[in-house]
PDB file of N, CA and C in Angstrom:
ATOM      1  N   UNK A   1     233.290  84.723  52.755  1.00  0.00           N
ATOM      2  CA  UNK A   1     232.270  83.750  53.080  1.00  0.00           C
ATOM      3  C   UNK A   1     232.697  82.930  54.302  1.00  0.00           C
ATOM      4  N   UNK A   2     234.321  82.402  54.479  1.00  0.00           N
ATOM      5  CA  UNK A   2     234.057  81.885  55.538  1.00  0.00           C
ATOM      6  C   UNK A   2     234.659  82.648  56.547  1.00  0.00           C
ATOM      7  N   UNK A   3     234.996  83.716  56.692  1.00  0.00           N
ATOM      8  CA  UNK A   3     234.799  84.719  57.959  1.00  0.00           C
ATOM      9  C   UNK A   3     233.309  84.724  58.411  1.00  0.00           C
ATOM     10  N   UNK A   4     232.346  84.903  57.427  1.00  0.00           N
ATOM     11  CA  UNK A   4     230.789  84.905  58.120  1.00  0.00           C
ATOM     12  C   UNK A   4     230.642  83.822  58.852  1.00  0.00           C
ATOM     13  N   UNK A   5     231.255  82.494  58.197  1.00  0.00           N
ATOM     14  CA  UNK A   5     230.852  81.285  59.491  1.00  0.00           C
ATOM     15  C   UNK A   5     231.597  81.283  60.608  1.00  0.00           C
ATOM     16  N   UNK A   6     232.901  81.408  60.327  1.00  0.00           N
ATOM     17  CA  UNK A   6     233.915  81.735  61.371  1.00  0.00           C
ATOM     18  C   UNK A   6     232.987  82.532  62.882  1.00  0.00           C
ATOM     19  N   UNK A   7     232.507  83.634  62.090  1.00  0.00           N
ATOM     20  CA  UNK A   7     231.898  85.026  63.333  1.00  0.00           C
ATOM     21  C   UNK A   7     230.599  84.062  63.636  1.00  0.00           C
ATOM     22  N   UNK A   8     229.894  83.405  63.021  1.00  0.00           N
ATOM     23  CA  UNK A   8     228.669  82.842  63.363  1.00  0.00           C
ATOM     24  C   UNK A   8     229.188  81.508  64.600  1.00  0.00           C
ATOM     25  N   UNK A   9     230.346  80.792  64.481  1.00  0.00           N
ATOM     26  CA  UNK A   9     230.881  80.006  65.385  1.00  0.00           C
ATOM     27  C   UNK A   9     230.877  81.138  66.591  1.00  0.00           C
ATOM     28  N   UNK A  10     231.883  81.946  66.421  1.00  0.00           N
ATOM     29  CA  UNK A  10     232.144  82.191  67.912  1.00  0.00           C
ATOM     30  C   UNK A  10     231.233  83.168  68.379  1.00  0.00           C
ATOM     31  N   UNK A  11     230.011  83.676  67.871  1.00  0.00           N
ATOM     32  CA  UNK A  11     228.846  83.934  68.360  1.00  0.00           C
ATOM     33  C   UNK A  11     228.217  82.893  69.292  1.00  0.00           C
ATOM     34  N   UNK A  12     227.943  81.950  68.333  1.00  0.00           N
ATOM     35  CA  UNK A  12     227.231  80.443  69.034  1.00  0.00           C
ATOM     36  C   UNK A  12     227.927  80.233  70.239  1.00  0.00           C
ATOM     37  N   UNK A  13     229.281  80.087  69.978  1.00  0.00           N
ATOM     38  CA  UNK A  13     229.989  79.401  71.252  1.00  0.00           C
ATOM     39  C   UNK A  13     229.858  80.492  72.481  1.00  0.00           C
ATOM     40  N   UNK A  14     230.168  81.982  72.169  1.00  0.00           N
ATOM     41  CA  UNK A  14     230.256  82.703  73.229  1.00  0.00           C
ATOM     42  C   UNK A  14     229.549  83.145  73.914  1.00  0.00           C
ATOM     43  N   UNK A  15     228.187  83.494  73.083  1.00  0.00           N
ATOM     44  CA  UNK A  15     226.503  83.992  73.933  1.00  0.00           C
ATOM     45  C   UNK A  15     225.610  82.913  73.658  1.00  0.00           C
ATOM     46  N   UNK A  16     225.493  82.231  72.437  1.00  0.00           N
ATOM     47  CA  UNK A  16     223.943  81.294  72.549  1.00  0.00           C
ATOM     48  C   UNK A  16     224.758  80.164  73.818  1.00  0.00           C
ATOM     49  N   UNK A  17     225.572  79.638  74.020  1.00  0.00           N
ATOM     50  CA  UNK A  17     225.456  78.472  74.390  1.00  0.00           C
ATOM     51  C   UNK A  17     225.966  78.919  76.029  1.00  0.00           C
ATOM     52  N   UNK A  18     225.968  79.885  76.062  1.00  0.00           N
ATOM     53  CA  UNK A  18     226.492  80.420  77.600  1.00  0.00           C
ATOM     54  C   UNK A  18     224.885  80.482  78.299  1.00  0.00           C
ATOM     55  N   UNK A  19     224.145  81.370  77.357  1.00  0.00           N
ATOM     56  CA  UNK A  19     222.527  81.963  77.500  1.00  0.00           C
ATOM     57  C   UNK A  19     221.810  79.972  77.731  1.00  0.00           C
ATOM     58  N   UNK A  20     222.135  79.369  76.792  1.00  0.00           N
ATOM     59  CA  UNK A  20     221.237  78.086  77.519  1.00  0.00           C
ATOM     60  C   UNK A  20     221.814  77.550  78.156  1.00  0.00           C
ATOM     61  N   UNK A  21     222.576  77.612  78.541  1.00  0.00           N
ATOM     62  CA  UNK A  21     223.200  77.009  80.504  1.00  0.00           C
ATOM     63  C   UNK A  21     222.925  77.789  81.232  1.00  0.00           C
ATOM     64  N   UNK A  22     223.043  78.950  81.266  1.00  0.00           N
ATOM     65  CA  UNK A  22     222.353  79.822  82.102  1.00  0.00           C
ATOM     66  C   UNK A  22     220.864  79.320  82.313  1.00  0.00           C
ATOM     67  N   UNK A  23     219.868  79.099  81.562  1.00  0.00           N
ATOM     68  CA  UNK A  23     218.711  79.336  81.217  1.00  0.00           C
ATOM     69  C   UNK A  23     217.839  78.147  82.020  1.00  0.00           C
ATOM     70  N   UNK A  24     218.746  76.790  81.181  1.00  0.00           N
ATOM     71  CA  UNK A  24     218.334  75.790  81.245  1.00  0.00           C
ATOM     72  C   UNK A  24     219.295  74.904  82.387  1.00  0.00           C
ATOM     73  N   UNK A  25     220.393  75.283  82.875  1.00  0.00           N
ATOM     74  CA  UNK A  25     221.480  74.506  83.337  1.00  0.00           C
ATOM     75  C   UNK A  25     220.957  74.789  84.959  1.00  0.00           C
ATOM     76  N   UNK A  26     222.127  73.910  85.779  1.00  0.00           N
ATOM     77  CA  UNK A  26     221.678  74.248  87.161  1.00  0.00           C
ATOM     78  C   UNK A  26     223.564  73.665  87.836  1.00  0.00           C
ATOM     79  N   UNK A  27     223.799  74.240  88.651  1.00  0.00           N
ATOM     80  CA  UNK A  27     224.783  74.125  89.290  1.00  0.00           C
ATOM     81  C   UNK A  27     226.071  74.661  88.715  1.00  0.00           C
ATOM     82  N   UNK A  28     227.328  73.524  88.473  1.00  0.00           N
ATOM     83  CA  UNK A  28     228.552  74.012  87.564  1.00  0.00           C
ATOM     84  C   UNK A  28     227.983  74.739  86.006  1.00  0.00           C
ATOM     85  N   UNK A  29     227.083  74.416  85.562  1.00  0.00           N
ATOM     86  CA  UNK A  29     226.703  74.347  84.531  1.00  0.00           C
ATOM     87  C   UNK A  29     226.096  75.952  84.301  1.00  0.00           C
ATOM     88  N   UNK A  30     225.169  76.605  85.166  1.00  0.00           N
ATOM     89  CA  UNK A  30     224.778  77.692  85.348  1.00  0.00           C
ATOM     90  C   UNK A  30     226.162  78.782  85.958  1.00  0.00           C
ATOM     91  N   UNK A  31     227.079  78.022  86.612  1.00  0.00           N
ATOM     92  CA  UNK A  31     227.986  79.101  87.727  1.00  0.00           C
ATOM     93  C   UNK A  31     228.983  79.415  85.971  1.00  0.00           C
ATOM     94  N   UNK A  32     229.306  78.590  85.032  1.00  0.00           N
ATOM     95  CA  UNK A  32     230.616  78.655  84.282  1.00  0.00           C
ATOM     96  C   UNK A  32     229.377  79.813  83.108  1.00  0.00           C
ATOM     97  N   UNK A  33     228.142  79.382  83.050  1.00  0.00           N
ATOM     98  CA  UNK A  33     227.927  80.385  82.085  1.00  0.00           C
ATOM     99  C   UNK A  33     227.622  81.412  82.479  1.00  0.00           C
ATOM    100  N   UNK A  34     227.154  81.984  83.784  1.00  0.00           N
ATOM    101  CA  UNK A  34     227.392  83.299  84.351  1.00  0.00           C
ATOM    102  C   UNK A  34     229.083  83.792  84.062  1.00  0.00           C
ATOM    103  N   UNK A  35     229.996  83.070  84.517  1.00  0.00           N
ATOM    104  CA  UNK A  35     231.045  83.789  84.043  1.00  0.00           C
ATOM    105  C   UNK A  35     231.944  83.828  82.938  1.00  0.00           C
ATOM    106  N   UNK A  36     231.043  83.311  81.719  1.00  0.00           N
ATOM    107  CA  UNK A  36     231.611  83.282  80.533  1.00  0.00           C
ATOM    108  C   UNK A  36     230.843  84.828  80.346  1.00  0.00           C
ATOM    109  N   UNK A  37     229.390  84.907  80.534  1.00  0.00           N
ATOM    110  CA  UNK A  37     228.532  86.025  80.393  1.00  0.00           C
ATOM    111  C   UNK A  37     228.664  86.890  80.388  1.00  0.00           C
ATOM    112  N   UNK A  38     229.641  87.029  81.982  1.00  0.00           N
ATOM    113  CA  UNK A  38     229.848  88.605  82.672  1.00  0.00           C
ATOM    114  C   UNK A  38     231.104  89.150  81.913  1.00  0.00           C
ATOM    115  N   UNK A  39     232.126  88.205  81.669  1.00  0.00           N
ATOM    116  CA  UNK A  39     233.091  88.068  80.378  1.00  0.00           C
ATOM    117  C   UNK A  39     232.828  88.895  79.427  1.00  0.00           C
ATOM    118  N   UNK A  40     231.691  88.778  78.677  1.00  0.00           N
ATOM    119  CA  UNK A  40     231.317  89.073  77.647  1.00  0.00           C
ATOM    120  C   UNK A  40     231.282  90.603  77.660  1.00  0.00           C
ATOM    121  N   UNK A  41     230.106  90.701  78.593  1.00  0.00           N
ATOM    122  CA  UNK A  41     230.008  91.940  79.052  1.00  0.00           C
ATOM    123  C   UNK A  41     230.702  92.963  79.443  1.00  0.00           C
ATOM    124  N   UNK A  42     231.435  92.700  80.221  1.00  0.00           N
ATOM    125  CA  UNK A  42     232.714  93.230  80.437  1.00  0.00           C
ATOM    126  C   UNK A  42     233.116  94.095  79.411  1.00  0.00           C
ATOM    127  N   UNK A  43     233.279  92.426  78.314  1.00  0.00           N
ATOM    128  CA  UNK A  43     234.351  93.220  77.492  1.00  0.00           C
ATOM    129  C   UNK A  43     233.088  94.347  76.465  1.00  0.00           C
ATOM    130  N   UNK A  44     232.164  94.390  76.029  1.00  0.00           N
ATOM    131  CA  UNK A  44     231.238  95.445  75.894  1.00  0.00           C
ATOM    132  C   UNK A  44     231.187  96.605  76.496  1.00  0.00           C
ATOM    133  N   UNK A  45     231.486  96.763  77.811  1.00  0.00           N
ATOM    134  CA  UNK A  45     231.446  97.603  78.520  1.00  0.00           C
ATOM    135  C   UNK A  45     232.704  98.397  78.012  1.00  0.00           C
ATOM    136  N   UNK A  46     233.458  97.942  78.025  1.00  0.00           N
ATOM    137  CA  UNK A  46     234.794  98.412  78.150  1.00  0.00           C
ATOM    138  C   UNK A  46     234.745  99.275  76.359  1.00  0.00           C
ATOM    139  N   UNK A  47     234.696  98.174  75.601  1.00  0.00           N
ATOM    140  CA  UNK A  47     234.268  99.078  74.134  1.00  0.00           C
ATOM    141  C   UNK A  47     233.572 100.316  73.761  1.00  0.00           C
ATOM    142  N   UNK A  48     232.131  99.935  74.878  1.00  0.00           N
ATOM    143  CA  UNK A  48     230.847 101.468  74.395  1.00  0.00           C
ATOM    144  C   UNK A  48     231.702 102.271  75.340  1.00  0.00           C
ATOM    145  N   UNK A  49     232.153 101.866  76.446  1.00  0.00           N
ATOM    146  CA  UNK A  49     232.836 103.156  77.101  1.00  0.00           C
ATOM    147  C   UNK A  49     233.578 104.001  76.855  1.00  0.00           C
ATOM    148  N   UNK A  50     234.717 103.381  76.025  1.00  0.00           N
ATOM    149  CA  UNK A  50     235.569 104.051  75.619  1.00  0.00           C
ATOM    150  C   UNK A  50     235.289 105.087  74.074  1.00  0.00           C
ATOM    151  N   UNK A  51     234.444 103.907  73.473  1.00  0.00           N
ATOM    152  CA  UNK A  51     234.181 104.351  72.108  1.00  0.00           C
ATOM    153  C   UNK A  51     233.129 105.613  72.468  1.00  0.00           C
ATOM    154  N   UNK A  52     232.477 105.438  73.770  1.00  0.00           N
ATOM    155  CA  UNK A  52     231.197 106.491  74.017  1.00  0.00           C
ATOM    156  C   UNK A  52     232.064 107.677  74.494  1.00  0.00           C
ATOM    157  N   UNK A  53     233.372 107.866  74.866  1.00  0.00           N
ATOM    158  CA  UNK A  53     233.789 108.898  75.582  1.00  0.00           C
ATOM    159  C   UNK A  53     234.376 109.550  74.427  1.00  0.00           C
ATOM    160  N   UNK A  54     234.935 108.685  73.134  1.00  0.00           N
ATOM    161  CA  UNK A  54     236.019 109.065  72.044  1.00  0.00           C
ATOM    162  C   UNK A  54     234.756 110.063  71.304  1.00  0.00           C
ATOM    163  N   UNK A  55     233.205 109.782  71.306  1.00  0.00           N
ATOM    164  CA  UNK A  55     232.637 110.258  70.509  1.00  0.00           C
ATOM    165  C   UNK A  55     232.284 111.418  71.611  1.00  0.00           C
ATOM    166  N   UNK A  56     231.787 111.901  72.232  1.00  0.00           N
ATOM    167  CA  UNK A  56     231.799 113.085  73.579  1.00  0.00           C
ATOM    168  C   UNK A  56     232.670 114.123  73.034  1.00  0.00           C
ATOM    169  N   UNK A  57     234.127 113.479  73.435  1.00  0.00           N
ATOM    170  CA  UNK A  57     235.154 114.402  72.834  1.00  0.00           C
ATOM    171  C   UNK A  57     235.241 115.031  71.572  1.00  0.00           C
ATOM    172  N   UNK A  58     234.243 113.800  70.407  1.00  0.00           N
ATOM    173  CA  UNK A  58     234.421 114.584  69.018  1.00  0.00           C
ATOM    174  C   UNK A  58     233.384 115.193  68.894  1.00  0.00           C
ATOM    175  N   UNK A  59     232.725 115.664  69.747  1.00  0.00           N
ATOM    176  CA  UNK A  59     231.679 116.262  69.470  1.00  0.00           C
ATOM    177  C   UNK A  59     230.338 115.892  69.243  1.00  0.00           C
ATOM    178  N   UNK A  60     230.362 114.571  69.516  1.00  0.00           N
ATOM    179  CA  UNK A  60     229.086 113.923  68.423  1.00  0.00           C
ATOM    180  C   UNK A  60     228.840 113.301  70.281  1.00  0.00           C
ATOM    181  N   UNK A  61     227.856 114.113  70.536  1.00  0.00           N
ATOM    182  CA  UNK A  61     227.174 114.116  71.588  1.00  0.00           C
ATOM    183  C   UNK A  61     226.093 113.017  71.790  1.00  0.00           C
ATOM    184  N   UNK A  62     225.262 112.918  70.894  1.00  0.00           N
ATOM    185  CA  UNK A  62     224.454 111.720  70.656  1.00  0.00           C
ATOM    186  C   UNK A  62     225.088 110.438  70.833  1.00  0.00           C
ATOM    187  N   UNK A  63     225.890 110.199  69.582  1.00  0.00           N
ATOM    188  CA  UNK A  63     226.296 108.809  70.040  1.00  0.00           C
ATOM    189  C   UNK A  63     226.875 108.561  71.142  1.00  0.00           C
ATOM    190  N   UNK A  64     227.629 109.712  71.911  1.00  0.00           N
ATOM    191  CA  UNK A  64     228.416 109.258  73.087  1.00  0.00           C
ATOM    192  C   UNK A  64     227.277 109.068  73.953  1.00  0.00           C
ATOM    193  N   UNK A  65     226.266 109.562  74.103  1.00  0.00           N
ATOM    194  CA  UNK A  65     225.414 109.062  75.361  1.00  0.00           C
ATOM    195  C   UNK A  65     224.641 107.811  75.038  1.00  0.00           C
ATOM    196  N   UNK A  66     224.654 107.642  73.807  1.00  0.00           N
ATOM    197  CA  UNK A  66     223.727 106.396  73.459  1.00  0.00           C
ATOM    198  C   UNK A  66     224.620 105.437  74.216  1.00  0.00           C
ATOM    199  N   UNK A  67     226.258 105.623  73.982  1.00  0.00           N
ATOM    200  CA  UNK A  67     227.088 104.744  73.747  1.00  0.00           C
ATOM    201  C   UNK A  67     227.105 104.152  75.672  1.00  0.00           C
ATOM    202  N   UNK A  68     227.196 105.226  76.002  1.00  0.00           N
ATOM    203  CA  UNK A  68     227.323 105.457  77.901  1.00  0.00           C
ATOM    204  C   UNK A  68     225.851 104.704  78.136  1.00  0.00           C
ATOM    205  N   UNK A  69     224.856 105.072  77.919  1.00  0.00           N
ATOM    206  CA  UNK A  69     223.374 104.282  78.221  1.00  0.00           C
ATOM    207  C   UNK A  69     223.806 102.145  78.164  1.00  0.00           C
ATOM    208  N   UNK A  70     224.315 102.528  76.810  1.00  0.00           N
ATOM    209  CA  UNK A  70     224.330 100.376  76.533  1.00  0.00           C
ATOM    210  C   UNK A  70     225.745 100.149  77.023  1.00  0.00           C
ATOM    211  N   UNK A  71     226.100 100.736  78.025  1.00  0.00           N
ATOM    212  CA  UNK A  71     227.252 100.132  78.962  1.00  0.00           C
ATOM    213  C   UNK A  71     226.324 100.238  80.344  1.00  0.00           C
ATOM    214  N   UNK A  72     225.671 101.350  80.857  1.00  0.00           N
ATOM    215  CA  UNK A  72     224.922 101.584  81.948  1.00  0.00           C
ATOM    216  C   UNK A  72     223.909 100.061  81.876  1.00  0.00           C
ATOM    217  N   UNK A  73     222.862  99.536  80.657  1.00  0.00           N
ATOM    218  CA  UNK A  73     222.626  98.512  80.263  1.00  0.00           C
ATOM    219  C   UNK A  73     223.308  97.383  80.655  1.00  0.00           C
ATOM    220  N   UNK A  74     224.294  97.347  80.191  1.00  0.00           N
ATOM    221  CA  UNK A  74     225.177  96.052  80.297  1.00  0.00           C
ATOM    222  C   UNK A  74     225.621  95.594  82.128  1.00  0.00           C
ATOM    223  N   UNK A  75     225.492  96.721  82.467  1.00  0.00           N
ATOM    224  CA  UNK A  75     225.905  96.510  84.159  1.00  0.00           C
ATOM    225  C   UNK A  75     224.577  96.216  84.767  1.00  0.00           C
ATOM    226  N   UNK A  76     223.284  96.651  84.176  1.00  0.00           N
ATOM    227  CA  UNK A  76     222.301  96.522  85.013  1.00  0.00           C
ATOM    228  C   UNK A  76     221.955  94.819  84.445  1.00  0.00           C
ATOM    229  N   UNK A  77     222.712  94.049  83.636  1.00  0.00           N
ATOM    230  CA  UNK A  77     222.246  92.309  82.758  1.00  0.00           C
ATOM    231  C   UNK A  77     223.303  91.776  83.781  1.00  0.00           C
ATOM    232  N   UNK A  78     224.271  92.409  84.253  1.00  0.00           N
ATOM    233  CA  UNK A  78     225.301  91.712  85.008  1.00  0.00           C
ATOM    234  C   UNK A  78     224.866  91.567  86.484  1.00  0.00           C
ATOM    235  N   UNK A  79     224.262  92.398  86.882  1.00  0.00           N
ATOM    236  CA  UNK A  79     223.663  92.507  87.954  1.00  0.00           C
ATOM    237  C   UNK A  79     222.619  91.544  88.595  1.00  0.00           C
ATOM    238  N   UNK A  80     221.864  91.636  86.985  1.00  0.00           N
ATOM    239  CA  UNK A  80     220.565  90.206  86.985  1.00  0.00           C
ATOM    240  C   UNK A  80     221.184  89.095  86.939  1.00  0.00           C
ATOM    241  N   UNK A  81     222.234  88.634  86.359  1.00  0.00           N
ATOM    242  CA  UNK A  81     222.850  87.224  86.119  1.00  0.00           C
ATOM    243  C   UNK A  81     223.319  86.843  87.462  1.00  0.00           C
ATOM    244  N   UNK A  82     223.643  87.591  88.342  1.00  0.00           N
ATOM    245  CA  UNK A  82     224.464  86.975  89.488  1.00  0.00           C
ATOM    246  C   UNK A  82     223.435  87.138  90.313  1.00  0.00           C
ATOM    247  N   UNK A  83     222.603  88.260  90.374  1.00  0.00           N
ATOM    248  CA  UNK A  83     221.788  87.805  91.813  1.00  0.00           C
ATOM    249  C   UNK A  83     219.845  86.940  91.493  1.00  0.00           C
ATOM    250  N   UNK A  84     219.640  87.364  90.077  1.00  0.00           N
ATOM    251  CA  UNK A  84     218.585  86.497  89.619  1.00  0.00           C
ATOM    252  C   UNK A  84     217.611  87.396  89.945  1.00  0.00           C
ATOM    253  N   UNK A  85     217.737  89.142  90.091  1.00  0.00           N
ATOM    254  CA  UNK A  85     216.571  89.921  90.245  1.00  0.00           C
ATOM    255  C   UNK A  85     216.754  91.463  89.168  1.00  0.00           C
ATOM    256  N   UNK A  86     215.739  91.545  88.880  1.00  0.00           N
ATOM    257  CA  UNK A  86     216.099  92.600  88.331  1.00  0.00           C
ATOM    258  C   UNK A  86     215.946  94.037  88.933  1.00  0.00           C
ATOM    259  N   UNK A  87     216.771  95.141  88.009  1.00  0.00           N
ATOM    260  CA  UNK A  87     217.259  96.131  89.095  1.00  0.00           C
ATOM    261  C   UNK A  87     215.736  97.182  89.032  1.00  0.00           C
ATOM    262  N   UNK A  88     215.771  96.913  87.615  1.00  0.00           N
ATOM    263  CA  UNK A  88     214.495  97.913  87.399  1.00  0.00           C
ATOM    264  C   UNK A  88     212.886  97.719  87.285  1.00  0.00           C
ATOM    265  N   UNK A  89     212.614  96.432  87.528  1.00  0.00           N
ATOM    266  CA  UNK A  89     211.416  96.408  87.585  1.00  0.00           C
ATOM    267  C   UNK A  89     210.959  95.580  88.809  1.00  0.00           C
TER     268      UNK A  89
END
């Protein structure tokens, strides 16, 4: 029970409250939650990538491309955060 609040803290702290400075913030306030963001991401990237290549290798073809797509994802949110346009529409 309190691991669930524990994970619900550093949810809050790491994406909701990065996402409303971003959102709502302007200056230091917007520049620190872009790079708490890209942080984040990062480290996502780095997970589906690896975890997307471990599944490739085992054969399980599906998940590895799903896995490669929501890292391809994650670079195209990083992209929007720093320049404020999006890539695909």
């Amino acid at each position: 029970m309190r691991t669930a609040y524990l994970l619900g803290i550093i949810v809050f702290l790491v994406i909701v409250l990065p996402l409303l400075g971003f959102f709502l913030g302007g200056g230091w306030v917007k520049l620190i939650a872009q790079i708490i963001l890209t942080i984040v991401l990062i480290v996502i990237i780095g997970a589906t990538g690896i975890f997307g290549y471990i599944c490739i290798k085992a054969q399980a073809r599906k998940w590895g491309v799903g896995l490669i797509l929501v890292a391809i994802i994650c670079l195209l949110i990083i992209f929007w955060i720093w320049t404020g346009k999006p890539l695909l529409i």
